[in-house]
N, C-alpha and C. Protein backbone atom coordinates (compact mmCIF):
# COMPACT_ATOMS: atom_id res chain seq x y z
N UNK A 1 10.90 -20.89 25.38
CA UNK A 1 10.62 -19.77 24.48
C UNK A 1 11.43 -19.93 23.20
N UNK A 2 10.61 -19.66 22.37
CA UNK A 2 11.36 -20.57 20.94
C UNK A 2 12.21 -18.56 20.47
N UNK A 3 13.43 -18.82 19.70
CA UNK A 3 14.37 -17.79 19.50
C UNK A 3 13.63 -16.68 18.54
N UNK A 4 13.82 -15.56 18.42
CA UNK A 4 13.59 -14.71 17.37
C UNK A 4 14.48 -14.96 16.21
N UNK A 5 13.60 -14.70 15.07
CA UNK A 5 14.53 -14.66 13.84
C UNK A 5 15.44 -13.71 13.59
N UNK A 6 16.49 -13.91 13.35
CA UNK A 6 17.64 -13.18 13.17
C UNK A 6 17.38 -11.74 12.60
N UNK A 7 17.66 -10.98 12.49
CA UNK A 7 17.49 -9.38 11.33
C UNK A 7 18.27 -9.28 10.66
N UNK A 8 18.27 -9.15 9.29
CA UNK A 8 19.21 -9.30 8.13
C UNK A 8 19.13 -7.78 7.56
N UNK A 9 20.33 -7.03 7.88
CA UNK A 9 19.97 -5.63 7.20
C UNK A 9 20.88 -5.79 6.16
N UNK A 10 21.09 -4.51 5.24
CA UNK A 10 21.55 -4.68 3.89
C UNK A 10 22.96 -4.95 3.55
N UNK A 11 24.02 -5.37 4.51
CA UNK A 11 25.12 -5.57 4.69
C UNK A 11 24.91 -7.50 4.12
N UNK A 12 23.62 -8.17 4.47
CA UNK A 12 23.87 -9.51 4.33
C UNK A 12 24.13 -9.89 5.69
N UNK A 13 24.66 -9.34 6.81
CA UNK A 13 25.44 -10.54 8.01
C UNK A 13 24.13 -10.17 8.99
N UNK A 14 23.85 -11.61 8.95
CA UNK A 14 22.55 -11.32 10.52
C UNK A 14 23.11 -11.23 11.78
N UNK A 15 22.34 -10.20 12.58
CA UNK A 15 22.16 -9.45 13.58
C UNK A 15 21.19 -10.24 14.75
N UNK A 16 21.44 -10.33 16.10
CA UNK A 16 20.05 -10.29 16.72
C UNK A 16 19.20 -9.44 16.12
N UNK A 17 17.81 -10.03 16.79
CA UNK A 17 16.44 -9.94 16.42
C UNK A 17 16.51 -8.26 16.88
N UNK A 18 16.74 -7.95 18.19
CA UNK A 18 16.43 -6.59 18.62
C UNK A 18 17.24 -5.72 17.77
N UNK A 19 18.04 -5.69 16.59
CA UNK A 19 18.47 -4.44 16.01
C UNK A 19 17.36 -4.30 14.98
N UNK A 20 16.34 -4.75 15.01
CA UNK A 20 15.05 -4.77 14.07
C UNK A 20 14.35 -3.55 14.37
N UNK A 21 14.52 -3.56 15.82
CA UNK A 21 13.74 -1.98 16.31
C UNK A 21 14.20 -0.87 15.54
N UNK A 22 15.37 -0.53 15.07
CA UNK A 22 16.12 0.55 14.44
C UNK A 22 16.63 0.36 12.87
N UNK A 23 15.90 -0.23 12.01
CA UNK A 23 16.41 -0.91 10.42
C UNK A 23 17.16 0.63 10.16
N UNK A 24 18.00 0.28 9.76
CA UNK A 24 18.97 1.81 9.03
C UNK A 24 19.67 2.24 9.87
N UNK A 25 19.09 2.27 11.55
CA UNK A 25 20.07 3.24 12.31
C UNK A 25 21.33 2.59 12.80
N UNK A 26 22.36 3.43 11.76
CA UNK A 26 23.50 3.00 12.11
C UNK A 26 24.30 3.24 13.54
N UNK A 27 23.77 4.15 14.57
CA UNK A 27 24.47 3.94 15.67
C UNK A 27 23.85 3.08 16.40
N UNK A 28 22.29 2.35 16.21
CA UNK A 28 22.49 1.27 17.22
C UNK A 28 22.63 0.01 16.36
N UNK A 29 23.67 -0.50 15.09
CA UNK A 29 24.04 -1.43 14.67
C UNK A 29 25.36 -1.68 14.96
N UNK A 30 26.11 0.26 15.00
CA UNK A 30 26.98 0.07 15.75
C UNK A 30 27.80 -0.22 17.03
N UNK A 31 26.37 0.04 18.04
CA UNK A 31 26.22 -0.14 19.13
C UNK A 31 26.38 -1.91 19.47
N UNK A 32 25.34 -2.35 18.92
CA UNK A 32 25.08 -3.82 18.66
C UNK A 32 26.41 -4.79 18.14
N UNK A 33 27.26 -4.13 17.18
CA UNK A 33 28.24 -4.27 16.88
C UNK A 33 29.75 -4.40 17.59
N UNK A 34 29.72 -3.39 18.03
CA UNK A 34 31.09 -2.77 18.62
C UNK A 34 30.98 -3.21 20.26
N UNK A 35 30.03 -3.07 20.84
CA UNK A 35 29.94 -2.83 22.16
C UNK A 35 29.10 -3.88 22.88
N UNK A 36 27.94 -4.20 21.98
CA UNK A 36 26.93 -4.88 23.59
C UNK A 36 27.44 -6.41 23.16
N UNK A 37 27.68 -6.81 24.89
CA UNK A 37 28.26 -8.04 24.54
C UNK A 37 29.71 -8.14 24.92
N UNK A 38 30.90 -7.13 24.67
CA UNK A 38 31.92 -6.87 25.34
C UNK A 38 32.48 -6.62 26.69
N UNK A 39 33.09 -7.44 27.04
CA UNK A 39 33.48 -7.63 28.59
C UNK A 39 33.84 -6.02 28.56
N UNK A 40 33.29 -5.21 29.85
CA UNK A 40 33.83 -4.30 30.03
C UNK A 40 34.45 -4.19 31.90
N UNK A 41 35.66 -3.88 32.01
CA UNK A 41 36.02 -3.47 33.49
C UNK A 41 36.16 -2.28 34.02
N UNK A 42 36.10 -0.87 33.05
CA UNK A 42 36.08 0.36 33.40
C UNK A 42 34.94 0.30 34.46
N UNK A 43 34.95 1.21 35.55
CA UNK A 43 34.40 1.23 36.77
C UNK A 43 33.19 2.52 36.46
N UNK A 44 33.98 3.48 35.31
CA UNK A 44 33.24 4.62 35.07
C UNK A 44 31.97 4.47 34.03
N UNK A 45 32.56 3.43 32.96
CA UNK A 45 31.68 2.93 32.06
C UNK A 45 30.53 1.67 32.71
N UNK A 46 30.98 1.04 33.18
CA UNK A 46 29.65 0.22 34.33
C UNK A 46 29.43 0.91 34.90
N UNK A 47 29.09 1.93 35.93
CA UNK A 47 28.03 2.80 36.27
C UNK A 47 27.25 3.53 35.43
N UNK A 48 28.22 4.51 34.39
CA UNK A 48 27.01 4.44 33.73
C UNK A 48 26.10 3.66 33.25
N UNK A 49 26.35 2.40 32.75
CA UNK A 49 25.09 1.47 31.94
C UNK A 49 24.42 1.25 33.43
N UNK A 50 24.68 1.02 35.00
CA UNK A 50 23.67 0.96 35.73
C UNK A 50 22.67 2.07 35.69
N UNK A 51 23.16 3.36 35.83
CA UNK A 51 22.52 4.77 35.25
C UNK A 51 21.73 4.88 34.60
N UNK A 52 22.15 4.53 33.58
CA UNK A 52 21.47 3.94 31.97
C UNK A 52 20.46 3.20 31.90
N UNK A 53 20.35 2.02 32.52
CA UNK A 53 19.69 1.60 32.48
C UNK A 53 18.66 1.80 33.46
N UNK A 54 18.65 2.45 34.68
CA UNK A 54 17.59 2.83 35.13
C UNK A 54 16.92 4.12 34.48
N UNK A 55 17.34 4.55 33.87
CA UNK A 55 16.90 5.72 33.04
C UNK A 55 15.98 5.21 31.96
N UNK A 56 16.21 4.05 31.18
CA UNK A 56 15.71 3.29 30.45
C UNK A 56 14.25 3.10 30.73
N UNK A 57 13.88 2.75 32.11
CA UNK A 57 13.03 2.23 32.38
C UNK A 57 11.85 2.67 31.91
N UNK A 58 10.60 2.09 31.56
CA UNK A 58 9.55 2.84 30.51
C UNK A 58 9.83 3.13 28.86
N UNK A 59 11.27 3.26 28.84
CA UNK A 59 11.35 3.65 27.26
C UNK A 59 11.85 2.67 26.82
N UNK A 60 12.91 3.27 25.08
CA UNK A 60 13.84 1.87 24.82
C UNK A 60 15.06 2.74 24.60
N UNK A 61 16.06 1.40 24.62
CA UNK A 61 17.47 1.34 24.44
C UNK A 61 17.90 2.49 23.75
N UNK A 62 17.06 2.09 22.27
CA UNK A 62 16.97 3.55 21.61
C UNK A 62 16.99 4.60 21.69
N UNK A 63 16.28 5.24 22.92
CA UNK A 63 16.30 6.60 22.99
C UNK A 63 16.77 7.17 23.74
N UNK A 64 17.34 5.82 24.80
CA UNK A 64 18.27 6.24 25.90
C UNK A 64 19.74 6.71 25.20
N UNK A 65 19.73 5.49 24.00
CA UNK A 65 21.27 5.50 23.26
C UNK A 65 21.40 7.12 22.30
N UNK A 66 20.76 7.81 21.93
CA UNK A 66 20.42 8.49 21.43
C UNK A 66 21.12 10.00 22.09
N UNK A 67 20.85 9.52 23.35
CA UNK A 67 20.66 11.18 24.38
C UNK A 67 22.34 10.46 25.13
N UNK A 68 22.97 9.65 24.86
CA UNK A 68 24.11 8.71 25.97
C UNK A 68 24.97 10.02 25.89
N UNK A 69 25.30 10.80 24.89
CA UNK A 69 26.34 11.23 25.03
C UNK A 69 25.93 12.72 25.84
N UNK A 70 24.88 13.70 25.78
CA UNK A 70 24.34 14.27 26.74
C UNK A 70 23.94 13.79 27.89
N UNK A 71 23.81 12.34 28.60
CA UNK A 71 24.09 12.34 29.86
C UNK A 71 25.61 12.36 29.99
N UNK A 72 25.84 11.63 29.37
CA UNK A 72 27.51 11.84 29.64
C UNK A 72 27.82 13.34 30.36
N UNK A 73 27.61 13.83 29.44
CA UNK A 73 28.03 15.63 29.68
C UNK A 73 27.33 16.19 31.05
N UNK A 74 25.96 15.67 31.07
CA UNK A 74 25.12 16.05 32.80
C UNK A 74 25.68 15.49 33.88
N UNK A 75 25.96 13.96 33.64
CA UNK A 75 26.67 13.73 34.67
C UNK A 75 28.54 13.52 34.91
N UNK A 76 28.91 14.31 34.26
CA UNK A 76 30.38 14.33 34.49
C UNK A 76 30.98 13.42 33.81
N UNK A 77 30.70 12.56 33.18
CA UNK A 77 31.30 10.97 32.68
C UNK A 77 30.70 10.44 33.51
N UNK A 78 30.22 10.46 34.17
CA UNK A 78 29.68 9.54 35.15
C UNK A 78 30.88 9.14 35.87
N UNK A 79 31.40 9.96 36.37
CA UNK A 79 32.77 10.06 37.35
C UNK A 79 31.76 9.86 38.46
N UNK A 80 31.47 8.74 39.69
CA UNK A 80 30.50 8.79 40.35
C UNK A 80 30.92 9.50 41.71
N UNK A 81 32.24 9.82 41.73
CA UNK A 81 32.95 10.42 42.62
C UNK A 81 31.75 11.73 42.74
N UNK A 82 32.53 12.09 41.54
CA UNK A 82 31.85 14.10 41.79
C UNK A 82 30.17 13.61 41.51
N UNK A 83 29.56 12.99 40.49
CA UNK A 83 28.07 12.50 40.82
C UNK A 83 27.50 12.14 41.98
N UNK A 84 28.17 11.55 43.11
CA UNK A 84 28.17 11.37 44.94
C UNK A 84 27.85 13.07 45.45
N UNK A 85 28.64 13.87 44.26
CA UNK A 85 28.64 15.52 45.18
C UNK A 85 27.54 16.31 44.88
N UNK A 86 27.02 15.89 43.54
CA UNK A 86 25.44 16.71 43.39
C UNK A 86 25.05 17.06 44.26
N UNK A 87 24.32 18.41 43.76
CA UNK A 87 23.32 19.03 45.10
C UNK A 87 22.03 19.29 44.42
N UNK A 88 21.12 19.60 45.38
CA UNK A 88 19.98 20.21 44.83
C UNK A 88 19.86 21.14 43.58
N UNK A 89 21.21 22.39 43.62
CA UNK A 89 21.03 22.86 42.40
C UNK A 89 21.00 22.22 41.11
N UNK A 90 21.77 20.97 41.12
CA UNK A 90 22.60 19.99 40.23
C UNK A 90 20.99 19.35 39.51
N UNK A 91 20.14 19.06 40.53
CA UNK A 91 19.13 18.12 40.76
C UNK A 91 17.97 19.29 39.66
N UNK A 92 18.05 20.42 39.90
CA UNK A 92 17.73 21.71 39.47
C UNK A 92 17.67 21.76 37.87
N UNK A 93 19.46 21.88 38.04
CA UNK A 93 19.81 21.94 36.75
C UNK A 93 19.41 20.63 35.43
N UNK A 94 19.44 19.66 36.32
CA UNK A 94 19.78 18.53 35.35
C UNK A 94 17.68 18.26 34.43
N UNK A 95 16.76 18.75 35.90
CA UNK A 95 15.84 18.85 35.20
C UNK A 95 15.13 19.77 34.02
N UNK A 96 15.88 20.61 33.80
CA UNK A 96 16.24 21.53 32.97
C UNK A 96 16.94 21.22 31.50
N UNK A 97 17.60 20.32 31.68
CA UNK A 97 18.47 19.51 30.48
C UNK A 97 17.13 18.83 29.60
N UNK A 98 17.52 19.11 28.12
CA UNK A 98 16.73 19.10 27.49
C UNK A 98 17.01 17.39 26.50
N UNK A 99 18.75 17.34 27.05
CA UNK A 99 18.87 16.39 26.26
C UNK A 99 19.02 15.25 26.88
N UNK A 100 18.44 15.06 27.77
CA UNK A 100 18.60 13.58 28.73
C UNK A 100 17.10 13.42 29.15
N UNK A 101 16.82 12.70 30.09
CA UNK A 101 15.03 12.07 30.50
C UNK A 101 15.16 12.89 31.69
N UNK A 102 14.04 14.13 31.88
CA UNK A 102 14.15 14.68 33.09
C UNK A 102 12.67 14.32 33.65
N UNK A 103 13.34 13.35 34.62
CA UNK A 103 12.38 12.37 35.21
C UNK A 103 13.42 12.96 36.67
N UNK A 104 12.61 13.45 37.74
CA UNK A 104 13.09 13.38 39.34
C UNK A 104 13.60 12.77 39.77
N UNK A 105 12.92 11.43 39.89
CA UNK A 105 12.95 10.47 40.22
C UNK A 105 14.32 9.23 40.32
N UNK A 106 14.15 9.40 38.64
CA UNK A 106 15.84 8.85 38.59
C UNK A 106 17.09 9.29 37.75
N UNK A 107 16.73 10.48 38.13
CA UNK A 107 17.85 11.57 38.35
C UNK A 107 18.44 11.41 39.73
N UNK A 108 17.39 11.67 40.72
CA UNK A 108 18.17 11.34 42.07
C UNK A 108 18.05 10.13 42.48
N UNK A 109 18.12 8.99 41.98
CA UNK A 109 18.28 7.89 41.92
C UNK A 109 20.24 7.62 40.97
N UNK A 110 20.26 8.20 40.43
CA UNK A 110 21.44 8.44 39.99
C UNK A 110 22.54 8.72 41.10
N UNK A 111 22.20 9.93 41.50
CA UNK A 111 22.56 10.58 42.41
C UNK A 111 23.28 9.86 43.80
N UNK A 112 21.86 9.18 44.01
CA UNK A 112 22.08 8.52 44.96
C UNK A 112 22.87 7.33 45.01
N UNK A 113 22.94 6.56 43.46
CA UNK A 113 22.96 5.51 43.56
C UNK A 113 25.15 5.70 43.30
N UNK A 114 25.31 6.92 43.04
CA UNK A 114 27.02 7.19 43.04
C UNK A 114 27.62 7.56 44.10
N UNK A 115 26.73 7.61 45.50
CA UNK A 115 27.28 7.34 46.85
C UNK A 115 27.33 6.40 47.06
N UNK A 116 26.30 5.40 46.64
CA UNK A 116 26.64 3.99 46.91
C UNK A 116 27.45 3.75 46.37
N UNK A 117 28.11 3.67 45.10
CA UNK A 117 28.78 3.62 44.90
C UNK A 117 30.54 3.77 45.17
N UNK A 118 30.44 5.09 45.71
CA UNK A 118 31.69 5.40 46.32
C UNK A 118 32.48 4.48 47.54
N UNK A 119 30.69 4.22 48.82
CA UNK A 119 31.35 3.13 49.30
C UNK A 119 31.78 1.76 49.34
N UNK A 120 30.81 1.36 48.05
CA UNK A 120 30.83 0.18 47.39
C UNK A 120 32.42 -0.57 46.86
N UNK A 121 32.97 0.68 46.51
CA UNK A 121 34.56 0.17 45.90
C UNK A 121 35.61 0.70 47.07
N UNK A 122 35.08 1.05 48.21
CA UNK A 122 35.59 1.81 48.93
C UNK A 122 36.04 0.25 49.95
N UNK A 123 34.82 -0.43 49.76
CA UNK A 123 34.95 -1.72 50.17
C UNK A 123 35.43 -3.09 49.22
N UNK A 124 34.96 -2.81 47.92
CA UNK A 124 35.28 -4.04 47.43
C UNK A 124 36.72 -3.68 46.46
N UNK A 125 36.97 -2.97 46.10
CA UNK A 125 38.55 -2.14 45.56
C UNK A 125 37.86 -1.84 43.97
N UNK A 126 36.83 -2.33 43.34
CA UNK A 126 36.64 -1.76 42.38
C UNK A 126 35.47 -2.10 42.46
N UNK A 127 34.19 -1.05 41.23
CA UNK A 127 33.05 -1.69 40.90
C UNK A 127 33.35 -3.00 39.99
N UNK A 128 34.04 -2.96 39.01
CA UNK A 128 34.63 -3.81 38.41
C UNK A 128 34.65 -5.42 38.93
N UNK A 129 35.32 -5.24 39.80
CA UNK A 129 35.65 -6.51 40.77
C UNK A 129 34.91 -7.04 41.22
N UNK A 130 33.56 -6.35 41.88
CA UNK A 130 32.21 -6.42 42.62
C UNK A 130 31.13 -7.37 41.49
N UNK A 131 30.91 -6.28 40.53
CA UNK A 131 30.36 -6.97 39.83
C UNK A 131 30.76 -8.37 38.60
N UNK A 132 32.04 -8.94 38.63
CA UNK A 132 32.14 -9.89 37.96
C UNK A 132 32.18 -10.59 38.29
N UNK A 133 32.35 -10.74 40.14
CA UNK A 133 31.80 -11.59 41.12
C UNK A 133 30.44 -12.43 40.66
N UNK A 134 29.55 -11.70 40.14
CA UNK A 134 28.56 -12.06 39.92
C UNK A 134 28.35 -13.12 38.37
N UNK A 135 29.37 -13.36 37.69
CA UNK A 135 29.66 -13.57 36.27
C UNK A 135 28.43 -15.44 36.27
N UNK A 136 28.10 -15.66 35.82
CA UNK A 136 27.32 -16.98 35.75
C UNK A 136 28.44 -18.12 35.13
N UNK A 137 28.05 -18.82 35.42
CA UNK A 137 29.56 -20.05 34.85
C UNK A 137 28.87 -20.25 32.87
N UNK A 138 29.95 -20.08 32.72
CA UNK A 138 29.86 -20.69 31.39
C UNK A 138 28.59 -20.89 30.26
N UNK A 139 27.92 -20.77 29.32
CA UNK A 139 26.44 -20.89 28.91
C UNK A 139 25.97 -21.63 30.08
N UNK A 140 25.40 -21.17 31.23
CA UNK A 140 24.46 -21.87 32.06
C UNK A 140 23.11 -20.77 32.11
N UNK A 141 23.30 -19.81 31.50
CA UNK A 141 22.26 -18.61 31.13
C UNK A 141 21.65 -19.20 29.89
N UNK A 142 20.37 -19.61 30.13
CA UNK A 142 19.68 -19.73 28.46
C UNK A 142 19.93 -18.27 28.20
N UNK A 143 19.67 -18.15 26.79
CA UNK A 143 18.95 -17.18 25.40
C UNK A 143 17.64 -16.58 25.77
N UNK A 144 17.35 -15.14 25.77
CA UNK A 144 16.04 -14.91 25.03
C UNK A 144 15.70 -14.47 26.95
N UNK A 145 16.17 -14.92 28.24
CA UNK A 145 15.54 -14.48 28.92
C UNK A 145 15.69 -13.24 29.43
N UNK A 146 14.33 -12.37 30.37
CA UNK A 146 14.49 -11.07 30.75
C UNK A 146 15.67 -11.21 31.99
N UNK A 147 16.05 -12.03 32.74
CA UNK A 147 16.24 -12.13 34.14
C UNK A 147 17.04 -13.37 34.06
N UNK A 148 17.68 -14.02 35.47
CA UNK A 148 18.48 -14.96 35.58
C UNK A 148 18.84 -15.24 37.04
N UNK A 149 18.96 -16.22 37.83
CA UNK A 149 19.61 -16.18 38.79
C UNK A 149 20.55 -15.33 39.33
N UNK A 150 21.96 -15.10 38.10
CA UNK A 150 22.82 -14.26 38.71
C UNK A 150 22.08 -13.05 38.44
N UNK A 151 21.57 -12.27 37.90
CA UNK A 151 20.92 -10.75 38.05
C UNK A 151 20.07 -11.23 39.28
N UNK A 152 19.04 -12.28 39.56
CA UNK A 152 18.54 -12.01 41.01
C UNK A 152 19.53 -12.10 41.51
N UNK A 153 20.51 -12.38 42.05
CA UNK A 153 21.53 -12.23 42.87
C UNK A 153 22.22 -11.04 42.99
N UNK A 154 22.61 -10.01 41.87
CA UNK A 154 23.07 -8.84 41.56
C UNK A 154 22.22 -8.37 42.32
N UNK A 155 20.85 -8.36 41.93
CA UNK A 155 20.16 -7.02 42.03
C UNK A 155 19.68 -7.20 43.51
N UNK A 156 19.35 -8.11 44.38
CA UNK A 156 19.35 -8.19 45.79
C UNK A 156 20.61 -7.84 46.75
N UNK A 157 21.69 -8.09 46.08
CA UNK A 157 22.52 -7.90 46.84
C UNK A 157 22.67 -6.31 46.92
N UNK A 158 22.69 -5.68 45.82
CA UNK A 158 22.86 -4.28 45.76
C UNK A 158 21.58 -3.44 46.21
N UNK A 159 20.36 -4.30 46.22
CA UNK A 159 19.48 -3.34 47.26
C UNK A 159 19.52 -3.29 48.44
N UNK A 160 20.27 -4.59 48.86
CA UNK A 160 20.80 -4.75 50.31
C UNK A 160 21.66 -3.40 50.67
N UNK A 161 22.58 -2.99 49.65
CA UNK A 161 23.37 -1.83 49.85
C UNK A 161 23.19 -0.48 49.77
N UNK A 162 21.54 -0.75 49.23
CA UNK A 162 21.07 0.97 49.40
C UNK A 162 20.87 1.01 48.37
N UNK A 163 21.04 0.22 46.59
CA UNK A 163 20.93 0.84 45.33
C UNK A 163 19.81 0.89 45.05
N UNK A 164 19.03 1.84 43.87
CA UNK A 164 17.94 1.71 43.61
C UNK A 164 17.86 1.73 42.23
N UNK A 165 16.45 1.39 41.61
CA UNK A 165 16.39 1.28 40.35
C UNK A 165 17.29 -0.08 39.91
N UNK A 166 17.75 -0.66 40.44
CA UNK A 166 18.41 -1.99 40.35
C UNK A 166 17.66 -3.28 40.44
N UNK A 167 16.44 -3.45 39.71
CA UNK A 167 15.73 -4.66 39.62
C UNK A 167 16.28 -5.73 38.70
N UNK A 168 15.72 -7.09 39.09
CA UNK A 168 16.83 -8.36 38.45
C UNK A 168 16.65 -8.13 36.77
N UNK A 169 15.87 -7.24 36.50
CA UNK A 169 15.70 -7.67 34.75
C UNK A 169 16.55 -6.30 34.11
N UNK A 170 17.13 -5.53 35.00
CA UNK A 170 17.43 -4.16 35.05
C UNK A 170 18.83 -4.81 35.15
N UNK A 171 19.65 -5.77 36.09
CA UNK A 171 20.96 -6.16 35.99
C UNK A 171 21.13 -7.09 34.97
N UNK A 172 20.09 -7.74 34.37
CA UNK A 172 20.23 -8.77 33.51
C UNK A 172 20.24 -8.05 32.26
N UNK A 173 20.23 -6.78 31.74
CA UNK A 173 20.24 -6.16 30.58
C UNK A 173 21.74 -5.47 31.02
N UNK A 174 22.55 -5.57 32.22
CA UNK A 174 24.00 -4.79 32.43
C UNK A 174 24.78 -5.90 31.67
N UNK A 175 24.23 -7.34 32.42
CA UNK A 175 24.82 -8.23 32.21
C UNK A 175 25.12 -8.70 30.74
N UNK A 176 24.21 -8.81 30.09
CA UNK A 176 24.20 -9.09 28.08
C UNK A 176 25.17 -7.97 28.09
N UNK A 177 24.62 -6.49 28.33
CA UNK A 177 25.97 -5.28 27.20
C UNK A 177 27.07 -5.36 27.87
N UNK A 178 27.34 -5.74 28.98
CA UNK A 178 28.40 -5.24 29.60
C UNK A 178 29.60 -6.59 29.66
N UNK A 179 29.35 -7.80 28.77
CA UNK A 179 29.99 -9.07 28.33
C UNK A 179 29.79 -10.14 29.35
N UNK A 180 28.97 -10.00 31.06
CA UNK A 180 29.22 -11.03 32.13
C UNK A 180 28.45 -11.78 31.23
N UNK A 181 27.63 -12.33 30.17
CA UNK A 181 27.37 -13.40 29.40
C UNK A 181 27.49 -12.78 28.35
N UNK A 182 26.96 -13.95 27.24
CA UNK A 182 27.73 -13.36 25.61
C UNK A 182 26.03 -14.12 25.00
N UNK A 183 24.91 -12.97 25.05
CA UNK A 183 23.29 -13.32 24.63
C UNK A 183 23.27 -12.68 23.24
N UNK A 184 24.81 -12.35 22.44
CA UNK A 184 24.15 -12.78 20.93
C UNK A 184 23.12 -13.80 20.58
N UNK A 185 22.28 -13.78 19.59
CA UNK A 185 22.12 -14.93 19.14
C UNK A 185 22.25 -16.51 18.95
N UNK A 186 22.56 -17.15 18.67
CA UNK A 186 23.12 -18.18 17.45
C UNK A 186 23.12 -18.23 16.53
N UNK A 187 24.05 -17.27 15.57
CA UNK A 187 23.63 -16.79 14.29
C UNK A 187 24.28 -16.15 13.72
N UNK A 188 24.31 -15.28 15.02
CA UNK A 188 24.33 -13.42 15.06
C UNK A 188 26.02 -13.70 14.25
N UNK A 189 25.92 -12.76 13.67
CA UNK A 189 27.16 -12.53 12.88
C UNK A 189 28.26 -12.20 13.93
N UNK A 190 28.03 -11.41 15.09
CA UNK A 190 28.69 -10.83 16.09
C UNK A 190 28.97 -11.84 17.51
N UNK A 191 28.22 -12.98 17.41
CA UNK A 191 28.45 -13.79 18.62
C UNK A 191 30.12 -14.42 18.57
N UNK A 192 30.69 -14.83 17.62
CA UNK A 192 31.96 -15.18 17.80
C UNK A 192 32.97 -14.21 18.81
N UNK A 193 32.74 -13.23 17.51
CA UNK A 193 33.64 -11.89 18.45
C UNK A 193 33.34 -11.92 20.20
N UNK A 194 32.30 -11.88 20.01
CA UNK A 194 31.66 -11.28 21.72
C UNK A 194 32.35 -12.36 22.54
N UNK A 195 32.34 -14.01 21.63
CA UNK A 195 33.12 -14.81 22.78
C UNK A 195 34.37 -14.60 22.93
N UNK A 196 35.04 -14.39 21.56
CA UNK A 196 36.41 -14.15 21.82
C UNK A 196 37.01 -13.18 22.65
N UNK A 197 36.31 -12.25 22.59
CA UNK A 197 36.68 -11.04 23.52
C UNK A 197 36.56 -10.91 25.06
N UNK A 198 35.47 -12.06 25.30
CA UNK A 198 35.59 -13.10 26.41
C UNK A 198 36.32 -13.98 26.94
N UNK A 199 36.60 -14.69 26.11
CA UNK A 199 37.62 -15.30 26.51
C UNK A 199 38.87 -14.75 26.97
N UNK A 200 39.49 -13.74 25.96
CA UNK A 200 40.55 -13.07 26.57
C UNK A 200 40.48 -12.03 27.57
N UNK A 201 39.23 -12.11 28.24
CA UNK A 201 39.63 -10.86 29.19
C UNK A 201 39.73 -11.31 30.37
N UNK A 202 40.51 -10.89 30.84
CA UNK A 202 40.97 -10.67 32.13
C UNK A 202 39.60 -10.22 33.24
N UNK A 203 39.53 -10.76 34.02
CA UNK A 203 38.48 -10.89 35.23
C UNK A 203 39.15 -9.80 36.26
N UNK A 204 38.38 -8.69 36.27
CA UNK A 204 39.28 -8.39 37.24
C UNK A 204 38.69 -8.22 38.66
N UNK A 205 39.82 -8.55 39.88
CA UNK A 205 40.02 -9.41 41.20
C UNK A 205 40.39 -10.57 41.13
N UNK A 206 40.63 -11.28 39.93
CA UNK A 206 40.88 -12.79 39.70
C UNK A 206 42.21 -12.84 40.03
């Protein structure tokens, strides 16, 4: 699959192709910028983007990124502790929320998926730890794909554990924002950073 052309917004420094979806909008350049691509080990911030991204499903990035900070607020931070404690009213309430995707479905897929969770680190000592297990060696991930070995591997293993909404092209979009590979571009004004910030981070369980 031959690469997309870079997106050049009015700053001059090219961007991946996908900040093309949003020309002007500065929170997902900032997004694109600051964040996707950065090794992250917070346990609270990787659940949400699993969250997230099953929420995603059907729409785009965009409009999920849009509403991030009202799920935030529905689901606690995505503290998956107290998200494990939802109840039906919760389930109630949240379809009621005007500023998040009130979809049933994976709302309690959320829900559900922060009990798994609970026992998940209950066993492995962090989500953190669990999932960087999964990290792919070195550019052995081409560019440009939906999916990858290690996301089939992610995402089987964790349906093995009860998760849902966890399909391989669904972990392979955790994997790009959340730094386990660095799918800037070749170009991208932002791919250096994303490695460097790679490089220095700390693996954690390592």
């Amino acid at each position: 699959m031959s690469p997309k052309p870079l997106y050049l917004p009015p700053d001059s420094r090219p961007r991946c192709a996908w900040c093309a979806a949003a020309p002007g909008d500065d929170t997902y350049l900032r997004y694109h910028d600051e964040e996707w691509g950065r090794p992250v080990a917070d346990d609270f911030r990787l659940f949400e983007k699993l969250c997230l991204e099953g929420f995603q499903s059907g729409l785009s990035w965009r409009t999920i990124l849009n509403k991030r900070e009202a799920f935030r607020a529905a689901f606690a931070g995505f503290d998956f502790h107290r998200v494990a404690r939802f109840s039906e009213a919760d389930v109630a309430r949240l379809l009621q929320d005007a500023g998040i995707v009130r979809h049933r479905g994976k709302i309690e897929a959320a829900i559900h998926n922060a009990a798994r969770c609970v026992e998940l680190v209950a066993q492995e000592g962090s989500l953190a730890a669990y999932l960087w297990r999964f990290e792919p060696a070195q550019n052995s991930v081409a560019h440009n794909l939906s999916q990858s070995p290690a996301s089939e591997a992610l995402s089987k293993d964790l349906k093995r554990r009860g998760w849902k909404f966890v399909g391989p092209t669904t972990m392979h979009a955790l994997m790009q924002a959340m730094g386990l590979i660095n799918d800037h571009q070749p170009g991208c004004h932002h791919w250096a950073e994303a490695q460097q910030a790679r490089d220095r981070f700390s693996r954690p369980g390592s």
